[in-house]
Structures are given as structure tokens and as C-alpha cells.
Protein backbone atom coordinates (compact mmCIF):
# COMPACT_ATOMS: atom_id res chain seq x y z
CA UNK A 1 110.62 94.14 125.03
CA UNK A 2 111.04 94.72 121.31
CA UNK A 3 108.64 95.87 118.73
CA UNK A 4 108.04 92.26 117.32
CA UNK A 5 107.63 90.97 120.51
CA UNK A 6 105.05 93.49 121.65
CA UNK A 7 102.90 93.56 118.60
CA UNK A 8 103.86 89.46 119.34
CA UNK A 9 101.82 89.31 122.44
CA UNK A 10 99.07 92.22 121.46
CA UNK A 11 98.00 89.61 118.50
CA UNK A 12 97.94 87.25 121.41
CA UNK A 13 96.02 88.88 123.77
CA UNK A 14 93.81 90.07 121.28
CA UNK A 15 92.83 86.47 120.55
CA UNK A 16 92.79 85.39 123.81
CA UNK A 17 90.12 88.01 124.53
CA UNK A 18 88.33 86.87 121.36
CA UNK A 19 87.95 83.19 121.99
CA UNK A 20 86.57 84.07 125.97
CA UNK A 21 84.31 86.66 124.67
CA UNK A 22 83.13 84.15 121.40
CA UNK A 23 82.87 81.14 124.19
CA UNK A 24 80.47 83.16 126.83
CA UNK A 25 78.11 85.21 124.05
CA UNK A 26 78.55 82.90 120.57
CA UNK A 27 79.25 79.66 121.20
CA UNK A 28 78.12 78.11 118.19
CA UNK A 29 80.98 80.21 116.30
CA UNK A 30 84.47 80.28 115.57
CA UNK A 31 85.86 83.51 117.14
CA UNK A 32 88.16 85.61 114.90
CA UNK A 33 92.20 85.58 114.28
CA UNK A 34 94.23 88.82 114.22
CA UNK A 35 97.27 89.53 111.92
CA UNK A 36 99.01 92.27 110.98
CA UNK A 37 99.83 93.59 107.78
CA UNK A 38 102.81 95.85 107.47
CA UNK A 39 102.62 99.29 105.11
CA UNK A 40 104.79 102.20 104.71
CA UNK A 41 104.73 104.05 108.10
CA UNK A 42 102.08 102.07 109.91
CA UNK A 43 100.94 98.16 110.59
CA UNK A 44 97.29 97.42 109.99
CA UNK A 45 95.94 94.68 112.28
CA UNK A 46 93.22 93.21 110.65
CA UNK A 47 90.32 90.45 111.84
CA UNK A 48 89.62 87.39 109.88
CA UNK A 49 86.14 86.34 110.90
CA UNK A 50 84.91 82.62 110.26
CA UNK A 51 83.12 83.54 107.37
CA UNK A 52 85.89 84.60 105.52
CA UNK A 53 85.48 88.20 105.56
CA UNK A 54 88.19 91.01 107.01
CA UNK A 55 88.21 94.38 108.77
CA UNK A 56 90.59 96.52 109.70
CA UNK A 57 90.59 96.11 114.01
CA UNK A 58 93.39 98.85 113.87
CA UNK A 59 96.30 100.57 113.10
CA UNK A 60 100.10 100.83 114.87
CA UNK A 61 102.63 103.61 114.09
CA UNK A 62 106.34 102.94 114.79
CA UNK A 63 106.03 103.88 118.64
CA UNK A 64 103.43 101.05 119.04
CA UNK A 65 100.35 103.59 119.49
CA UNK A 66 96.94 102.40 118.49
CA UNK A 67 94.77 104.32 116.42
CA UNK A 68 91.55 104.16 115.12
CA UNK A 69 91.12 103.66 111.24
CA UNK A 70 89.12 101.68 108.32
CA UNK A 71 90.36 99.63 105.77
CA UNK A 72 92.29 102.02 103.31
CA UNK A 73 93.89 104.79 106.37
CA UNK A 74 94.33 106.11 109.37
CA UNK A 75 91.13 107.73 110.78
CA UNK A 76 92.24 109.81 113.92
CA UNK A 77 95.90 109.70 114.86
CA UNK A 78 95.19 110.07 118.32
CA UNK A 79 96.24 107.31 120.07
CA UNK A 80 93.76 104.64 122.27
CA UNK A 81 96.21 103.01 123.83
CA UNK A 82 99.78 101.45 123.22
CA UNK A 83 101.08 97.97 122.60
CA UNK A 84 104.24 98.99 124.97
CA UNK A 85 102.10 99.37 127.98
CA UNK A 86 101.74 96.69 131.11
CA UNK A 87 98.18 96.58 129.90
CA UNK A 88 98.19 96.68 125.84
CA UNK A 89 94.66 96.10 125.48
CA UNK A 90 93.54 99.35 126.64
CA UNK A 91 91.96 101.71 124.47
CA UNK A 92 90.57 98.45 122.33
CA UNK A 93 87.42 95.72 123.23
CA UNK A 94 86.26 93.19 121.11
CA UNK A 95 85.00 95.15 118.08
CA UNK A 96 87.73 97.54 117.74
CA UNK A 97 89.57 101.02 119.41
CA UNK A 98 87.65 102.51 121.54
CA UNK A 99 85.84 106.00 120.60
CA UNK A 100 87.60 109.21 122.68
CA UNK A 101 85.67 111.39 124.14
């Protein structure tokens, strides 16, 4: 599998997880969207809530890593997880990359 076609199904799954996690504990709302937003060296993946507003969910370098960052940068360059593996949603939940230990 390619780079588009990982970061492809990552948005995906992403969503997926969204709109079964929105459904069980918010019903009422619209769960978010994920797209990404490509920079110099790195892809932002940012949240669209249903209010309008945006965050930065997180970052990808070039090797499909996922790292932990705000709005403007990168916070930690260690990677959480990576959009290559059999399971591309580890290192992430619903509110972002997970914290390292």
C-alpha cells in the first residue's frame, strides 16, 4: 500500500471510530470529519467539529509516523504509532495521540 492510500484509510478509520464513539456517548451530535493538510515536511490531520471549529488531531512525517503536535508544529517527534501498520490507529483514541510514557 502507498502513502495516499494509507493516510486514505487512516482518515477512514479515524472517522469510523468517531461516528461509533459520537453514536454510544453523544448522540445528539454530529461527530467530527478528519482531513489532512499537507506542509513542507509533514501532513497535519486536523478535526472539523460540528460547530465549526478545528484542531490539530496530529501530525505525519514522510514514513507515515504519527506524532503528537498543536496547531502551528510538531510537539514531540517521537512517534505513537504509524499509518503503515496492520493496526494504524494505535498510538491515537478519539481526542488525539496518545501521551508516552
Amino acid at each position: 500500500m502507498n502513502f495516499e492510500q494509507s493516510l486514505t484509510r487512516f482518515l477512514y478509520l479515524l472517522e469510523k471510530r468517531a461516528k461509533k464513539h459520537w453514536a454510544e456517548h453523544y448522540p445528539n451530535l454530529t461527530p467530527p470529519k478528519y482531513m489532512a493538510m499537507r506542509r513542507n515536511k509533514y501532513i497535519k490531520v486536523v478535526e472539523h467539529d460540528w460547530e465549526g471549529g478545528k484542531r490539530a488531531y496530529c501530525w505525519l512525517n514522510t514514513n507515515g509516523e504519527i506524532l503528537k503536535g498543536d496547531w502551528k508544529h510538531i510537539v514531540d517527534k517521537r512517534p505513537r504509532g504509524n499509518i503503515f501498520d496492520i493496526n494504524p490507529l494505535k498510538g491515537t483514541n478519539v481526542f488525539g495521540v496518545d501521551y508516552l510514557v
